[in-house]
C-alpha atoms as a PDB file:
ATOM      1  CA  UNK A   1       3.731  -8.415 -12.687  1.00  0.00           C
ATOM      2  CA  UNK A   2       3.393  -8.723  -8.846  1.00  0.00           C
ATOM      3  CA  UNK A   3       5.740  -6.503  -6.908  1.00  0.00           C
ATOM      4  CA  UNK A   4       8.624  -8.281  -4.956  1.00  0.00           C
ATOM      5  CA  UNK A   5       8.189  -6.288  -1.948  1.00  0.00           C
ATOM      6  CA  UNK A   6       5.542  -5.404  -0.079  1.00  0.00           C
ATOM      7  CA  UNK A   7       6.402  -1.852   2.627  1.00  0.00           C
ATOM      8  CA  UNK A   8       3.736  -0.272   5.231  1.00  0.00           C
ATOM      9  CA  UNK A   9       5.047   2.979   6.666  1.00  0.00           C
ATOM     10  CA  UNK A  10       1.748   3.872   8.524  1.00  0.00           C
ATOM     11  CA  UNK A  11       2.042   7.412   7.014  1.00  0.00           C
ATOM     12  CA  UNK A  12      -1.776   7.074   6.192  1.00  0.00           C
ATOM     13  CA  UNK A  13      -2.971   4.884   9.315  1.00  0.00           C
ATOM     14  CA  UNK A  14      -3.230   1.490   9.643  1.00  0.00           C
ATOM     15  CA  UNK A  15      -3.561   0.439   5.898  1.00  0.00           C
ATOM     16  CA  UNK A  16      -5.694  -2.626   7.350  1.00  0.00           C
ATOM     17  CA  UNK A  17      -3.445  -3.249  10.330  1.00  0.00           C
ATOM     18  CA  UNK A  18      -5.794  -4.839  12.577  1.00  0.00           C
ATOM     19  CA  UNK A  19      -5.217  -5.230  16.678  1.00  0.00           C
ATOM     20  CA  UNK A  20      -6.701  -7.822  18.672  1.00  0.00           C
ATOM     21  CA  UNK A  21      -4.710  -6.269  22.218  1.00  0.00           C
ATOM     22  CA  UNK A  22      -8.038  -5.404  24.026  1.00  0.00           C
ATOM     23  CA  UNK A  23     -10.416  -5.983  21.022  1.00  0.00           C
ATOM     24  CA  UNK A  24     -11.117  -2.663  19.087  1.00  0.00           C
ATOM     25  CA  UNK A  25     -10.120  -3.787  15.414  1.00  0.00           C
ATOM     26  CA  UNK A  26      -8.398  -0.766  14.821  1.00  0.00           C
ATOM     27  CA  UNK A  27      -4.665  -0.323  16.462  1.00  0.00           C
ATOM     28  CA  UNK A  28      -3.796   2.853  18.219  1.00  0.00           C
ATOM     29  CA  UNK A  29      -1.662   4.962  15.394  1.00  0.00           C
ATOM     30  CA  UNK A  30       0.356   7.638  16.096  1.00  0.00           C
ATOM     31  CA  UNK A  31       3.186   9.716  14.110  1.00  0.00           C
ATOM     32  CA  UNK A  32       3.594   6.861  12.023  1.00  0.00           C
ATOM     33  CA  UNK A  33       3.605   4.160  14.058  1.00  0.00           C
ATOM     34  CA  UNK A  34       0.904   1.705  15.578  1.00  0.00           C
ATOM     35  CA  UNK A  35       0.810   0.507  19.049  1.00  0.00           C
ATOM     36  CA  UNK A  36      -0.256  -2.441  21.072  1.00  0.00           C
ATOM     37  CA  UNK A  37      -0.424  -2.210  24.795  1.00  0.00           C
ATOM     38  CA  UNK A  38      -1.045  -4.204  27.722  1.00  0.00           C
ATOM     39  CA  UNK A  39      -2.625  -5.666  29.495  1.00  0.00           C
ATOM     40  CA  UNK A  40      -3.833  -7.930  26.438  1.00  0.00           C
ATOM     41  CA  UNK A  41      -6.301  -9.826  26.039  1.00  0.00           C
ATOM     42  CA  UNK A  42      -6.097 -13.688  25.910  1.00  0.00           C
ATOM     43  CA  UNK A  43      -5.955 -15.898  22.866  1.00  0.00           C
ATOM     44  CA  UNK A  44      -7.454 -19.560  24.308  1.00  0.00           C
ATOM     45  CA  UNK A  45      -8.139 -20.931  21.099  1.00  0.00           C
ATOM     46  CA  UNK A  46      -4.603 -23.247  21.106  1.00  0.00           C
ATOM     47  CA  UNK A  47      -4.661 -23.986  24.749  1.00  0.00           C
ATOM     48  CA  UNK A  48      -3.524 -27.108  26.239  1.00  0.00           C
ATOM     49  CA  UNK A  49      -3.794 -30.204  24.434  1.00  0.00           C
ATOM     50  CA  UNK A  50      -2.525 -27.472  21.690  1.00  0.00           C
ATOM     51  CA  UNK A  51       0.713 -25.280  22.088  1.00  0.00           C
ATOM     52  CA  UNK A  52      -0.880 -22.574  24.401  1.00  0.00           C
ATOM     53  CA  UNK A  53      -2.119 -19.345  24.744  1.00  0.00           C
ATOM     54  CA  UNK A  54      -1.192 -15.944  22.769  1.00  0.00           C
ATOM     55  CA  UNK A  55      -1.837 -12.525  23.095  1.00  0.00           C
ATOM     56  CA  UNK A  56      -2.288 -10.759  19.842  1.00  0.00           C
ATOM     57  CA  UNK A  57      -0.549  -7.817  18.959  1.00  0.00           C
ATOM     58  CA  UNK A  58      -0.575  -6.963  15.517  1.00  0.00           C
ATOM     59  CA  UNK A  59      -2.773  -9.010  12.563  1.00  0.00           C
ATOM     60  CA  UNK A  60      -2.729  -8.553   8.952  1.00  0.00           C
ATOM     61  CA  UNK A  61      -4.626 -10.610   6.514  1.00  0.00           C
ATOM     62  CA  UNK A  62      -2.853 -11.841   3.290  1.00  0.00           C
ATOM     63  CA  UNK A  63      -6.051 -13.002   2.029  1.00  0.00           C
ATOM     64  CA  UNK A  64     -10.029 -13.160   1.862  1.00  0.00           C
ATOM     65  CA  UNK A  65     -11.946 -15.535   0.689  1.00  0.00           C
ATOM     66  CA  UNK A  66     -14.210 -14.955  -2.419  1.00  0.00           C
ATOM     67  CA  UNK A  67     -17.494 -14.666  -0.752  1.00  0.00           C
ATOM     68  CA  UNK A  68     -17.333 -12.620   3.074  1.00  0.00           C
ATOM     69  CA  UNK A  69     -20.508 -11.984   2.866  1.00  0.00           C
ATOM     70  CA  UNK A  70     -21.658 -12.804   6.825  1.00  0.00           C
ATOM     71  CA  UNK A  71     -18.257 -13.690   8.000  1.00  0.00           C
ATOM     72  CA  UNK A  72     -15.787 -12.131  10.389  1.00  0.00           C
ATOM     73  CA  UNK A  73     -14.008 -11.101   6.951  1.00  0.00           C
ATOM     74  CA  UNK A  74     -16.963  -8.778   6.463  1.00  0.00           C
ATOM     75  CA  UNK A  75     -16.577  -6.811   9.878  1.00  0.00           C
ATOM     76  CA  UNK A  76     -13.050  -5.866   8.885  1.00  0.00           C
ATOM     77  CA  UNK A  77     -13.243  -4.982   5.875  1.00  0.00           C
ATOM     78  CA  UNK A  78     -16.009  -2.041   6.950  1.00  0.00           C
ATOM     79  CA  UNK A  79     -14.802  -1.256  10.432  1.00  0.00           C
ATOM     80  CA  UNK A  80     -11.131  -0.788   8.995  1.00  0.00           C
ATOM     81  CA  UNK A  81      -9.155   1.077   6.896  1.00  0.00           C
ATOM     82  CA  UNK A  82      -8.747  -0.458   3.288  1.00  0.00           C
ATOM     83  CA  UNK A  83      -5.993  -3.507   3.542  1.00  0.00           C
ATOM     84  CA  UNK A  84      -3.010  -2.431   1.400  1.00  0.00           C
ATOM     85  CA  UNK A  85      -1.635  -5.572   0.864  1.00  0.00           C
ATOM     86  CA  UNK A  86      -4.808  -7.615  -0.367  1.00  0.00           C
ATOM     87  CA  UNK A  87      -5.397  -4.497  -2.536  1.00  0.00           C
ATOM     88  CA  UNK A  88      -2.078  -4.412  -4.160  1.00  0.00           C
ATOM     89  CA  UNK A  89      -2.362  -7.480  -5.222  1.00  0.00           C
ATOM     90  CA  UNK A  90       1.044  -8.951  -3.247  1.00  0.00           C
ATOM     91  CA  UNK A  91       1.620 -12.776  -3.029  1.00  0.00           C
ATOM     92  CA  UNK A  92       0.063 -14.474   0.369  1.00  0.00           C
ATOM     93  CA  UNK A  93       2.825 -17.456  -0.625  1.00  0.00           C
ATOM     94  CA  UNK A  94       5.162 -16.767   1.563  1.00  0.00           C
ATOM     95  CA  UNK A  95       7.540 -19.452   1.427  1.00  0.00           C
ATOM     96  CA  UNK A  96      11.375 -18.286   2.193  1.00  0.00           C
ATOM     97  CA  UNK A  97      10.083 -14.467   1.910  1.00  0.00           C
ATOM     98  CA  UNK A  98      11.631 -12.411   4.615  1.00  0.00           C
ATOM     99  CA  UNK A  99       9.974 -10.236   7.203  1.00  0.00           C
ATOM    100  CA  UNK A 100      11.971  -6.788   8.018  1.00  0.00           C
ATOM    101  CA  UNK A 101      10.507  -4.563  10.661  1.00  0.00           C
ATOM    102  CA  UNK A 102      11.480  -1.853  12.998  1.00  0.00           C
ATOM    103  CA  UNK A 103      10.347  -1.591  16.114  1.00  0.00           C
ATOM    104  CA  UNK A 104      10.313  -0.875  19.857  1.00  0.00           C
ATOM    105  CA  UNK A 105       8.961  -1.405  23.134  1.00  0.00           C
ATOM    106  CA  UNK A 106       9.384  -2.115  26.529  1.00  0.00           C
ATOM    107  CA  UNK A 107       7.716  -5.174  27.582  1.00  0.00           C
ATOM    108  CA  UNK A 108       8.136  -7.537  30.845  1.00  0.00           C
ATOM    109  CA  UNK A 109       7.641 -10.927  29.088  1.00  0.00           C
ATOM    110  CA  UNK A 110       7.259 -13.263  31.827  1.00  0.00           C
ATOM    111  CA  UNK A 111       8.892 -15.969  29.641  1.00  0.00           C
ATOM    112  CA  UNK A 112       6.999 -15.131  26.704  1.00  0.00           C
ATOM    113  CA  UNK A 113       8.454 -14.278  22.953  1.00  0.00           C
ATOM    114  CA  UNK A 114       7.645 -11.495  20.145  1.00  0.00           C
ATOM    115  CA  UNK A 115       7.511 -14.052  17.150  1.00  0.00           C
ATOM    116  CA  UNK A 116       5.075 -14.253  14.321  1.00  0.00           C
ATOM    117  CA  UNK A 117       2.505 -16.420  13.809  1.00  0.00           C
ATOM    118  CA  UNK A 118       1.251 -17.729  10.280  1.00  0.00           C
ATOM    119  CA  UNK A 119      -2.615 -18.942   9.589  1.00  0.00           C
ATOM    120  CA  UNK A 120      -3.745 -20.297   6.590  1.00  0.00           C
ATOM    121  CA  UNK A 121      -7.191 -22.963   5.243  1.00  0.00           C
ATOM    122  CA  UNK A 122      -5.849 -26.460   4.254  1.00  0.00           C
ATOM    123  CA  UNK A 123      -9.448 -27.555   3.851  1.00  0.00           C
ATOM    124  CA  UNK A 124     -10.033 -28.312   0.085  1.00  0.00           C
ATOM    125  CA  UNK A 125     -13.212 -29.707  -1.419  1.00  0.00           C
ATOM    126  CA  UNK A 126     -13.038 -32.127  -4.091  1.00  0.00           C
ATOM    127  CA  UNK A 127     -12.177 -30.046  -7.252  1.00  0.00           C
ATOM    128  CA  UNK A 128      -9.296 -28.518  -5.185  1.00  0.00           C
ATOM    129  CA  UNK A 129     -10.387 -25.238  -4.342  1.00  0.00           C
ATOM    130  CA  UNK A 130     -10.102 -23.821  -0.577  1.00  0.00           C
ATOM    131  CA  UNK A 131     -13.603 -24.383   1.464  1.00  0.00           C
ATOM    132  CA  UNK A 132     -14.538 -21.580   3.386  1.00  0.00           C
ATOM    133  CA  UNK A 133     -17.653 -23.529   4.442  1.00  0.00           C
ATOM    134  CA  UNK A 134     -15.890 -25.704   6.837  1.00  0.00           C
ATOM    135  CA  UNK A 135     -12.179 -24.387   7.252  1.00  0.00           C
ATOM    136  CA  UNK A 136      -9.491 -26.009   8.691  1.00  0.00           C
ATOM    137  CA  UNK A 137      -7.479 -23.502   9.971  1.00  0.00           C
ATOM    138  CA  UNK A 138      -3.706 -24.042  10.540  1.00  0.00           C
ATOM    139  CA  UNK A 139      -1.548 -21.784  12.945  1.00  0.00           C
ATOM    140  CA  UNK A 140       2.212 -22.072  13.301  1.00  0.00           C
ATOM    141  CA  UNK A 141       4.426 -19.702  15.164  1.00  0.00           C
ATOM    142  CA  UNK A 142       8.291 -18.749  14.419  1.00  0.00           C
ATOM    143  CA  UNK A 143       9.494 -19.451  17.356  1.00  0.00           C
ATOM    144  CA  UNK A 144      13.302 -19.982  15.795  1.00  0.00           C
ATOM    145  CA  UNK A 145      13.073 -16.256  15.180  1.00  0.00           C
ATOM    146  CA  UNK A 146      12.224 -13.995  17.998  1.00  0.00           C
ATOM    147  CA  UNK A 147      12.067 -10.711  17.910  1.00  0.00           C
ATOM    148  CA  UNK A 148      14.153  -8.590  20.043  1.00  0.00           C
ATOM    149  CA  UNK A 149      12.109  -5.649  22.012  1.00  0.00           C
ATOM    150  CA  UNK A 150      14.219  -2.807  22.568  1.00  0.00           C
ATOM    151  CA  UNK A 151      13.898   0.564  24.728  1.00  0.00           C
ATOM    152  CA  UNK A 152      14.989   2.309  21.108  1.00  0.00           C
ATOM    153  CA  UNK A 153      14.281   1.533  17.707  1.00  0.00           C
ATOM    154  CA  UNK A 154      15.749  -1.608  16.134  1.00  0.00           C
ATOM    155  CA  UNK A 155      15.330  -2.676  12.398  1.00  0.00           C
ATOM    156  CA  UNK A 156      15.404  -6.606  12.340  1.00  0.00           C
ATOM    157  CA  UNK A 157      14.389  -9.328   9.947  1.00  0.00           C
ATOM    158  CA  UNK A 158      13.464 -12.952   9.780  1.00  0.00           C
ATOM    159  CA  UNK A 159      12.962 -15.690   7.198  1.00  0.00           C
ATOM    160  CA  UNK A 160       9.357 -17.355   7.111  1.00  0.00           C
ATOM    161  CA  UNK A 161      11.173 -20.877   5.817  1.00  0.00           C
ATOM    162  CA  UNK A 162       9.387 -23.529   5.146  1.00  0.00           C
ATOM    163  CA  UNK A 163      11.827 -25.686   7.873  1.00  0.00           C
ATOM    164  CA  UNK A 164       9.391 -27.187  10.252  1.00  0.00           C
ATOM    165  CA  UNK A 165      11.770 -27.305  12.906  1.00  0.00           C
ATOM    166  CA  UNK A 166      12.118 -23.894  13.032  1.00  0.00           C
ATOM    167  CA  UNK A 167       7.947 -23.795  13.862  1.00  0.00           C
ATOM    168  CA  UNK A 168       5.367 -24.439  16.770  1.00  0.00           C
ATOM    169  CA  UNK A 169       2.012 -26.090  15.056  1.00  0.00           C
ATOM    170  CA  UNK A 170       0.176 -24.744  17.859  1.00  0.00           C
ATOM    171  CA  UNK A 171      -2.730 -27.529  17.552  1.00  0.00           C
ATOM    172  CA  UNK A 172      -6.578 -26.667  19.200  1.00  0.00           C
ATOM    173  CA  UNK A 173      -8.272 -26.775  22.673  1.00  0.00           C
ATOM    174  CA  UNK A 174     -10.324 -29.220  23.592  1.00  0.00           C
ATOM    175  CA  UNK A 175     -13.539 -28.748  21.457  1.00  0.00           C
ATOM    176  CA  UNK A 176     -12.026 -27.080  18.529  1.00  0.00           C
ATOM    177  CA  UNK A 177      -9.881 -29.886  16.768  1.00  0.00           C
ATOM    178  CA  UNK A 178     -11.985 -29.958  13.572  1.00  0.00           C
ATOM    179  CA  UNK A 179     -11.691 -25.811  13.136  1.00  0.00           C
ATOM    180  CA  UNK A 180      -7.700 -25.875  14.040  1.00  0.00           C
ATOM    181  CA  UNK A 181      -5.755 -28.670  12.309  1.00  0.00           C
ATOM    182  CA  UNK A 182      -2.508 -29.618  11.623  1.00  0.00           C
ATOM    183  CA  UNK A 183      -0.623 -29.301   8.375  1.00  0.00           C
ATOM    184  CA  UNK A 184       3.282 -29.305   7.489  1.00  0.00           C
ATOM    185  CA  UNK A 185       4.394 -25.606   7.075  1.00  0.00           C
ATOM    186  CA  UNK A 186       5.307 -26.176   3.470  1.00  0.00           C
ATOM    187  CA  UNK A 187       1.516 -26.280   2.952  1.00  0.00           C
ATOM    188  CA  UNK A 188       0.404 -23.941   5.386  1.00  0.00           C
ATOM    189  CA  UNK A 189       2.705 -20.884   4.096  1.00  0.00           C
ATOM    190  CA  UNK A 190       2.253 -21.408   0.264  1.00  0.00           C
ATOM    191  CA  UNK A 191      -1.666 -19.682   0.835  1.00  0.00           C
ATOM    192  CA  UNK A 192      -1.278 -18.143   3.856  1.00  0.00           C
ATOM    193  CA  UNK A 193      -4.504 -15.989   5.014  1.00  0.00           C
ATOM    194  CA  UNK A 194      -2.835 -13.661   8.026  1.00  0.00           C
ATOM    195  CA  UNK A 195       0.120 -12.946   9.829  1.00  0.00           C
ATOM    196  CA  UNK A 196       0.179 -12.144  13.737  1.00  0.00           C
ATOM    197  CA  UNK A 197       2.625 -10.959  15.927  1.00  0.00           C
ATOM    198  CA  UNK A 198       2.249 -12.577  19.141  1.00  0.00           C
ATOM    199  CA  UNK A 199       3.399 -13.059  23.071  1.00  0.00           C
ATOM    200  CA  UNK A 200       3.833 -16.747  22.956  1.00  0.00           C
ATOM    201  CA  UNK A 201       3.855 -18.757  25.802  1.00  0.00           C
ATOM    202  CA  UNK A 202       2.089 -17.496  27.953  1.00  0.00           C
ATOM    203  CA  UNK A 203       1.786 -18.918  31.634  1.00  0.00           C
ATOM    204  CA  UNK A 204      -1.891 -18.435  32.336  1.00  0.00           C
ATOM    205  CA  UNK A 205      -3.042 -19.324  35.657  1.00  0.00           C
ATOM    206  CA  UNK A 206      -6.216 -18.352  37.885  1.00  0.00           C
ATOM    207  CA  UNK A 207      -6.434 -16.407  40.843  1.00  0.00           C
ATOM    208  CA  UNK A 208      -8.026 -18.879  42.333  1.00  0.00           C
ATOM    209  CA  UNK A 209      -7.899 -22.413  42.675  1.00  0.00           C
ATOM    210  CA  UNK A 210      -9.654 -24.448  39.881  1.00  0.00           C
ATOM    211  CA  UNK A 211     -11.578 -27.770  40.243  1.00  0.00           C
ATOM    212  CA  UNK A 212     -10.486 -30.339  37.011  1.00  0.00           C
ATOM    213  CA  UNK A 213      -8.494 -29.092  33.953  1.00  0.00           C
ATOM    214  CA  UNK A 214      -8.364 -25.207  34.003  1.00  0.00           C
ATOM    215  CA  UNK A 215      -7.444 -25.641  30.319  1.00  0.00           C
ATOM    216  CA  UNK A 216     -11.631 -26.867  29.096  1.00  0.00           C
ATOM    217  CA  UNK A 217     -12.442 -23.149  31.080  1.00  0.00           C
ATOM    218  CA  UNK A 218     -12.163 -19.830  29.130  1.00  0.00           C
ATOM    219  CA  UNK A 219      -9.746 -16.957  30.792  1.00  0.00           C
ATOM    220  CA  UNK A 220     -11.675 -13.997  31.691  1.00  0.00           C
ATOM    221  CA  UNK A 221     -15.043 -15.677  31.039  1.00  0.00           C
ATOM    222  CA  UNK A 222     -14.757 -18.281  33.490  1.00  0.00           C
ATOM    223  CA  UNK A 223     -12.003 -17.775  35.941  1.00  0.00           C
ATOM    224  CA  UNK A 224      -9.820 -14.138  37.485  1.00  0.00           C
ATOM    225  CA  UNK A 225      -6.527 -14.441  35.468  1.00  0.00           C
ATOM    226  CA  UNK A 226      -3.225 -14.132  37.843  1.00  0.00           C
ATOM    227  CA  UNK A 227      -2.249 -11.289  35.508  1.00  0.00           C
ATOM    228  CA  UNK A 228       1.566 -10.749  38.231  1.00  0.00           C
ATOM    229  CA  UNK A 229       2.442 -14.166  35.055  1.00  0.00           C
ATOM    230  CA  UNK A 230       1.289 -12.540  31.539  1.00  0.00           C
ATOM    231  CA  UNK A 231       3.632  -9.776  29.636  1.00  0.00           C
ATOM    232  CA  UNK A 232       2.996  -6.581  30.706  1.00  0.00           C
ATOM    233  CA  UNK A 233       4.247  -3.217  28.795  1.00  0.00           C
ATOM    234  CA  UNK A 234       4.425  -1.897  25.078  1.00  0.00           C
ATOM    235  CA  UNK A 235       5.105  -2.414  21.359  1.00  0.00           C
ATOM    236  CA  UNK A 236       5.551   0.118  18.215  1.00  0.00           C
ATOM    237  CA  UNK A 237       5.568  -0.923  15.005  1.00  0.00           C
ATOM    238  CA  UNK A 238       7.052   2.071  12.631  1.00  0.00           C
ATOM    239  CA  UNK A 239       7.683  -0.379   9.703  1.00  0.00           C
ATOM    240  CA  UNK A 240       6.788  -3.500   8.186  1.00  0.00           C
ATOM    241  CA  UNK A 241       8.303  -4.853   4.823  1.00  0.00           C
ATOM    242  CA  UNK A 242       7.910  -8.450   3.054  1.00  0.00           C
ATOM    243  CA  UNK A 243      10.626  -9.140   0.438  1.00  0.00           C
ATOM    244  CA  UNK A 244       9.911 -12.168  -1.584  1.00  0.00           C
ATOM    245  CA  UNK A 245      12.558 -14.374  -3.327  1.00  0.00           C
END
């Protein structure tokens, strides 16, 4: 019988938390609690013709595929901690569950939101089964639910519904359209692979003028961000619990 709810205390670490805030897999963890701090790093892969940029705070996958041998699967799974979730055998359907966590922070967001972000594989070969070959990788964010970031603890919770008016499908960049697609969020959340909290939107700009679309260019690799626009500050996580219906 699968359990109904799914609770990460970060007594014992991580338990396959992953961070993406400045690239080390592994989130800062301390008495109980991991961190993400700024500045972050710059997520381009949804930029303009998609929804926009993120900063990644806080990632856990739901899911891996059968066979990570050679994927970006594999460097997780032996550079972190083991994932308590995928281990325990909890659901990565997570239509109507609901998301309680407590937190704080103090972040200046620059007209940005906490919210979460779901990603899950559409792409289906012929006798049904998810290809991990050639993915097509579907990201939505919650944007109907923000999270509130508060100098002192808070305990708050939100409902991943399958209402797609309630949800960003944050599309691809130029170049990437056949690796990020598009897919109704009924779809998207019954096999979910991860779940992100992000800083979404994010106004990213250059220091200095650009020549043609800034939004073909890479932040950081090809142009000086204006940083004075992004978020700037500090989240703790202390608990995360999935309750499903």
């Amino acid at each position: 019988m699968v359990a109904k709810t799914y609770i990460e205390t970060f007594d014992h670490g991580e338990s396959g938390w992953l961070s993406w805030a400045n690239r080390p897999l592994r989130p800062e963890v301390r008495d109980s609690t991991i961190i993400s701090r700024g500045p972050w790093e710059i997520d381009p892969n949804h930029a303009p013709p998609g929804a926009g940029y993120l900063h990644l705070l806080f990632m856990l996958h739901t899911f891996y595929p059968p066979d990570i041998a050679g994927s970006r699967y594999e460097k997780v799974l032996k550079t972190c901690t083991p994932n308590r979730f995928v281990n325990g055998g909890f659901s990565n359907d997570l239509r109507n569950a609901k998301l309680w966590v407590r937190l704080k922070g103090e972040v200046n967001l620059r007209g940005a939101q906490l919210v979460l972000l779901a990603q899950g594989n559409v792409a289906r070969g012929d006798d049904g089964k998810l290809n991990w070959e050639k993915p097509n990788y579907v990201n939505q964010a919650l944007s109907a639910q923000p999270f509130a970031i508060t100098p002192e603890w808070s305990e708050q919770t939100i409902t991943l519904t399958p209402d797609q008016k309630q949800w960003v499908e944050l599309g691809a960049r130029h170049g990437s359209e056949t690796f990020y697609g598009k897919a109704p969020i009924e779809e998207m959340l019954r096999q979910t692979i991860d779940i992100i909290f992000v800083l979404f939107p994010l106004d990213v700009r250059s220091l200095t003028p650009i020549k043609g679309d800034i939004h073909r260019l890479r932040p950081i690799t090809d142009y000086e961000l204006d940083r004075s626009r992004l978020p700037e500050g500090y989240v703790m996580l202390d608990e995360v619990r999935i309750e499903y219906p």
